[in-house]
C-alpha atoms as a PDB file:
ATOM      1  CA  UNK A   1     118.451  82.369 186.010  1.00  0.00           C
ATOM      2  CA  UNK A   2     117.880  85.719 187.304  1.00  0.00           C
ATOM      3  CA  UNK A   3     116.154  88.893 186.240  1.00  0.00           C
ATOM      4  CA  UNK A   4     118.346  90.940 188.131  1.00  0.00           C
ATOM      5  CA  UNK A   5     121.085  93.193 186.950  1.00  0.00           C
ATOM      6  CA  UNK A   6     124.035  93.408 188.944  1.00  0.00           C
ATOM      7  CA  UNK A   7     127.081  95.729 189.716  1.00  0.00           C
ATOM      8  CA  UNK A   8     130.217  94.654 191.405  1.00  0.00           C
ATOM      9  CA  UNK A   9     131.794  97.511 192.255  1.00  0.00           C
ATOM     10  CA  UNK A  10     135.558  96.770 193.339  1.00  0.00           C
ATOM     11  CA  UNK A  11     138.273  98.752 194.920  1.00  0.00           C
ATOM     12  CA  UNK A  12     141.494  99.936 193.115  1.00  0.00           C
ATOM     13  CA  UNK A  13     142.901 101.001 196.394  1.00  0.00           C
ATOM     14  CA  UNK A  14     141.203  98.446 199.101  1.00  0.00           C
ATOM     15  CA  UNK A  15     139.981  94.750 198.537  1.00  0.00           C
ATOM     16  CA  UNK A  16     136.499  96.060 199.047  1.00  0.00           C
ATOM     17  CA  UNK A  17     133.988  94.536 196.599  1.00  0.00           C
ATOM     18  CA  UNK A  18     130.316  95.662 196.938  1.00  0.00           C
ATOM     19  CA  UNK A  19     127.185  93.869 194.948  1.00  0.00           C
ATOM     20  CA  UNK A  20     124.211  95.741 194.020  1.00  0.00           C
ATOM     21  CA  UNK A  21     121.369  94.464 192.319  1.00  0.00           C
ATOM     22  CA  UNK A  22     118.584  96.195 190.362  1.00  0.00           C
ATOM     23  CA  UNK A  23     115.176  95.046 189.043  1.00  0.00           C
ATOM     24  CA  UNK A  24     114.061  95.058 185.677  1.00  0.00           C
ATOM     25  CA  UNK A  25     112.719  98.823 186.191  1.00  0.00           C
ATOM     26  CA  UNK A  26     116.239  99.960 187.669  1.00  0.00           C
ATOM     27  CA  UNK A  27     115.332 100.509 191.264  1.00  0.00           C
ATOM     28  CA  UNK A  28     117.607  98.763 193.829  1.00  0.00           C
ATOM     29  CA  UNK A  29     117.103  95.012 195.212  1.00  0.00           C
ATOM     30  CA  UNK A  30     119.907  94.521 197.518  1.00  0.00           C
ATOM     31  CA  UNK A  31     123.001  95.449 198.265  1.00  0.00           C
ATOM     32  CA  UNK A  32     125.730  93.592 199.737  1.00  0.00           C
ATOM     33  CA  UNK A  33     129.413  93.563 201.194  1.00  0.00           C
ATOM     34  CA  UNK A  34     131.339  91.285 199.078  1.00  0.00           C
ATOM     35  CA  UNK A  35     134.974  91.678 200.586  1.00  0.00           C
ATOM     36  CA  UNK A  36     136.359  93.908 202.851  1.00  0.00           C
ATOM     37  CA  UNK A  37     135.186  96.457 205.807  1.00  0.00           C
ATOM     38  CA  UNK A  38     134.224  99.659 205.286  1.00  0.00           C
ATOM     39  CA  UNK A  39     135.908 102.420 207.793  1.00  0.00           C
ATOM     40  CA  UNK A  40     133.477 104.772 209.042  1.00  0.00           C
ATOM     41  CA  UNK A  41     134.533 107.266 206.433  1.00  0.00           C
ATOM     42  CA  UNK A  42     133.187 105.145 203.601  1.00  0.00           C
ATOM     43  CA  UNK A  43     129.551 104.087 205.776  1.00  0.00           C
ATOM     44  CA  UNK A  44     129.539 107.900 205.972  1.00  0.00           C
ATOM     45  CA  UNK A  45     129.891 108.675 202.101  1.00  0.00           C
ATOM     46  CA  UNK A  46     128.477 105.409 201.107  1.00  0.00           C
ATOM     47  CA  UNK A  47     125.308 105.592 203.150  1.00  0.00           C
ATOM     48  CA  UNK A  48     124.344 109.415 202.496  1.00  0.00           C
ATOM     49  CA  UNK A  49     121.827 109.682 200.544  1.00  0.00           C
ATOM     50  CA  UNK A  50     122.951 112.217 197.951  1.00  0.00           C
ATOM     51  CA  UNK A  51     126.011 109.122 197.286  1.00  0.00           C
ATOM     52  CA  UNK A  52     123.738 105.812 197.485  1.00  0.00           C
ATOM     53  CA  UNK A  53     122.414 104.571 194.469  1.00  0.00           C
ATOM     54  CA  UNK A  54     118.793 103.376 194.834  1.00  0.00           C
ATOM     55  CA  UNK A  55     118.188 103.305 191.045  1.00  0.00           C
ATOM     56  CA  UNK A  56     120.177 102.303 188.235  1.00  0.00           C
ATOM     57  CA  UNK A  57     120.909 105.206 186.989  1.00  0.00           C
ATOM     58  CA  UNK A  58     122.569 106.357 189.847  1.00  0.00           C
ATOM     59  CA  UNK A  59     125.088 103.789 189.616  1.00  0.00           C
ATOM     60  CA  UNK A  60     125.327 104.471 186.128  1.00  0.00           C
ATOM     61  CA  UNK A  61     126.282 108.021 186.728  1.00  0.00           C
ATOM     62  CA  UNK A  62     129.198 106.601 189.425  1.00  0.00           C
ATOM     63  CA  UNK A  63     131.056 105.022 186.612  1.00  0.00           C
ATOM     64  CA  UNK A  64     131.767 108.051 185.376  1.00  0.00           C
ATOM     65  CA  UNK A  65     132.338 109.810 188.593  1.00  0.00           C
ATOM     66  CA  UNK A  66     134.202 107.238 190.051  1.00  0.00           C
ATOM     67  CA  UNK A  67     136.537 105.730 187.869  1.00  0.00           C
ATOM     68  CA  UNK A  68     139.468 106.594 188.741  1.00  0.00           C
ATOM     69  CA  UNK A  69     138.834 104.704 192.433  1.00  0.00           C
ATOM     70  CA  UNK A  70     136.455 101.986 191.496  1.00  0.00           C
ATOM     71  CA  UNK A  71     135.927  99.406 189.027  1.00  0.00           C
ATOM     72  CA  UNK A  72     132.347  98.429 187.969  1.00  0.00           C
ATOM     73  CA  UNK A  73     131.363  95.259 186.174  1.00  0.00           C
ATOM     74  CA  UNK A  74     127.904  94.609 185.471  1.00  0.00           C
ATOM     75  CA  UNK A  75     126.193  91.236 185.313  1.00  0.00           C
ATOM     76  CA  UNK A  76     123.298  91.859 182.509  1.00  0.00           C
ATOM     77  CA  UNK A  77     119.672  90.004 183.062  1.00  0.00           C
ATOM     78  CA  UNK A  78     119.021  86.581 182.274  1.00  0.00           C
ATOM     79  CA  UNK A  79     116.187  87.345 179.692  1.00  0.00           C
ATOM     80  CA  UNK A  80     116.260  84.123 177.543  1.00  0.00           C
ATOM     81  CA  UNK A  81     113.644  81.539 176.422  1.00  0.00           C
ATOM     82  CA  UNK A  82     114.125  79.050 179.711  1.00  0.00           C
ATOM     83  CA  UNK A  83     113.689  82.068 182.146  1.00  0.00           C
ATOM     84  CA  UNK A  84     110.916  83.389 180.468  1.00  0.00           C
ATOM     85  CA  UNK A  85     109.488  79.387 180.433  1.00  0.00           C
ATOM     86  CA  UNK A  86     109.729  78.961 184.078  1.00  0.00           C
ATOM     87  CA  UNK A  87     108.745  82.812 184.647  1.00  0.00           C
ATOM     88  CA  UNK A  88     105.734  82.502 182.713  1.00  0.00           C
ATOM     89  CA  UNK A  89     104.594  79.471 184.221  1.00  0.00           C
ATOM     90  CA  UNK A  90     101.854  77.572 181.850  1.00  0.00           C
ATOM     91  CA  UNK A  91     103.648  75.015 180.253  1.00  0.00           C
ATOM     92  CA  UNK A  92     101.676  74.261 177.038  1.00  0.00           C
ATOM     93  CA  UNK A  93     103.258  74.531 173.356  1.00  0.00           C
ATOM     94  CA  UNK A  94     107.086  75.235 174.104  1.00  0.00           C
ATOM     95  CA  UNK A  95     108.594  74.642 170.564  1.00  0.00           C
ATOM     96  CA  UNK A  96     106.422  77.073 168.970  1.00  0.00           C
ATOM     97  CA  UNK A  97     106.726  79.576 171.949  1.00  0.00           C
ATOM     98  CA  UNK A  98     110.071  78.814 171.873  1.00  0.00           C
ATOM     99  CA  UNK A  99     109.798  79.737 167.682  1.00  0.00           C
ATOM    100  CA  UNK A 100     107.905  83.220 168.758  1.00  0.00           C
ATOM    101  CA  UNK A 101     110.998  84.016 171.434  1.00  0.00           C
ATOM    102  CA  UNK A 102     113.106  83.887 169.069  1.00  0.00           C
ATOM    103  CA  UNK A 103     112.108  86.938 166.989  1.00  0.00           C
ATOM    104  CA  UNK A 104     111.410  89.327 169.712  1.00  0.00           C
ATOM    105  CA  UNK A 105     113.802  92.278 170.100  1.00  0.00           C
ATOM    106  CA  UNK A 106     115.515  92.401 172.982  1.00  0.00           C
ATOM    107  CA  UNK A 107     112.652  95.562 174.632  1.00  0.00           C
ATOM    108  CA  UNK A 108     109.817  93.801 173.879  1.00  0.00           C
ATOM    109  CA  UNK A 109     111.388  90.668 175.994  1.00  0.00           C
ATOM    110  CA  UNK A 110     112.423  93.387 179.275  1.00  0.00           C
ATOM    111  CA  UNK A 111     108.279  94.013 178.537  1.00  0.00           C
ATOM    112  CA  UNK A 112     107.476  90.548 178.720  1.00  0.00           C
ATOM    113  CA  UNK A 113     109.337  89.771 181.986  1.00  0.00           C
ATOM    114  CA  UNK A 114     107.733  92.911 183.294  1.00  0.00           C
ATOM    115  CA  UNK A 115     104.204  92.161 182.687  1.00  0.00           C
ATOM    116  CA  UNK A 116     104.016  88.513 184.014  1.00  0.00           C
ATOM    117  CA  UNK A 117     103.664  89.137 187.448  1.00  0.00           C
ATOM    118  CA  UNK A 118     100.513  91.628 186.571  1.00  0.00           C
ATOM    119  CA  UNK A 119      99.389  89.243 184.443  1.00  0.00           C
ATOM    120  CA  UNK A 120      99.546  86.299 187.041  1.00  0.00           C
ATOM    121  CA  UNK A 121      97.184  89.089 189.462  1.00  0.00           C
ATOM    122  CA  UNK A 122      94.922  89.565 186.430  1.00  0.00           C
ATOM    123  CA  UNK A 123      94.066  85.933 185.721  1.00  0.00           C
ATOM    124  CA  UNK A 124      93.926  85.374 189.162  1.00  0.00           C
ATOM    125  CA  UNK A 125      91.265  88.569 190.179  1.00  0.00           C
ATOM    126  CA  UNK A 126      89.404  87.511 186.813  1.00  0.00           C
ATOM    127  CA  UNK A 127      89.549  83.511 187.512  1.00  0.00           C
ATOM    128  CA  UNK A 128      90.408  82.513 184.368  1.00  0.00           C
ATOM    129  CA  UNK A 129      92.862  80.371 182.836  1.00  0.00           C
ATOM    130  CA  UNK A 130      96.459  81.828 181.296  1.00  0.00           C
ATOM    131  CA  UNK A 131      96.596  81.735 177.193  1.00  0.00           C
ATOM    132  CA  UNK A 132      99.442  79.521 175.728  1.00  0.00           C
ATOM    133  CA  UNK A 133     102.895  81.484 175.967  1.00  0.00           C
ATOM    134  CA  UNK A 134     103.196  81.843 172.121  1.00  0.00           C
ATOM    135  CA  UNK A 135      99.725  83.345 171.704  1.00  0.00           C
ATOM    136  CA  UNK A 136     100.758  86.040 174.526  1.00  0.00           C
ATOM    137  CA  UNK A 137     103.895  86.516 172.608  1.00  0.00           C
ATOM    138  CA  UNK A 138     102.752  86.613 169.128  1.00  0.00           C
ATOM    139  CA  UNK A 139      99.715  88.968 170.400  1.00  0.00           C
ATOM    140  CA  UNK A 140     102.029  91.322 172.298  1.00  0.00           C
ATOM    141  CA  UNK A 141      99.827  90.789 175.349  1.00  0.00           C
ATOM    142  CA  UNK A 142     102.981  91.984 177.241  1.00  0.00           C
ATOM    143  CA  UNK A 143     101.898  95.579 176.380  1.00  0.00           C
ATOM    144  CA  UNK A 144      98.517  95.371 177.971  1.00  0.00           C
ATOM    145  CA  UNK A 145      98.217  97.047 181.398  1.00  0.00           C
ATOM    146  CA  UNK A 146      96.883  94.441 183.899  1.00  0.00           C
ATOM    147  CA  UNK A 147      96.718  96.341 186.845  1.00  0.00           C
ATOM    148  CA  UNK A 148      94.496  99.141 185.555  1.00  0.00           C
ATOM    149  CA  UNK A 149      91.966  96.301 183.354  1.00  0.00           C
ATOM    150  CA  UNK A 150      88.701  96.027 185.222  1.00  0.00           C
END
């Protein structure tokens, strides 16, 4: 269950494999050597900044600059109903937030996953309890902007 997308970038020429992972917003989590060494040369062009890709977008872009070297598959986001159950956190009325899940498109789910964590420092700074999963579904509290909501 992750909310992470990842890129495994692989070699043609070498058996280097490379694993980068990108949050929900497409900026850069980690990144890590999956097989292989790199020779100086590579840490060189790999590590510069005009060549590392911090965001998603970046890497994006080296699919089409680098294709003819490197192979990129990417490992899309876990954003189903369990994830979003655990994620979310209050447990209370899972068959009809469960129902509610189901009809959201897949942006309005991204949004959800997005806003829990504000919404966890909202309840939290106001004291108050969480509202059942399905009414902040069904209510599109995903949209509201915790952070800035005094």
């Amino acid at each position: 269950m992750s909310l992470l997308t990842t890129y495994t970038v692989k070699s043609k020429a070498a058996q280097n494999v490379w694993c980068f992972k990108y949050s929900l917003k497409g900026l850069l989590v980690s990144f890590e050597i999956l097989d292989g060494e790199l020779t100086l040369k590579q840490i060189n062009w790999l590590l510069d900044q005009k060549h590392f890709p911090f965001t998603e977008l970046q890497i994006k872009a080296w699919g089409k600059m680098l294709k003819d070297n490197f192979e990129i598959v990417i490992g899309e986001p876990d954003l189903s109903f369990d994830t979003a159950w655990e994620q979310y956190g209050y447990k209370v009325g899972k068959k009809e937030a469960q129902d509610a899940w189901r009809k959201m498109s897949e942006a309005n789910k991204v949004r959800f996953f997005l806003s829990i964590e504000p919404y966890k420092r909202y309840i939290a700074r106001k004291q108050i309890s969480p509202i059942y999963m399905v009414r902040y579904i069904t209510k599109e509290r995903y949209n509201d902007d915790y952070d800035n909501i005094k």
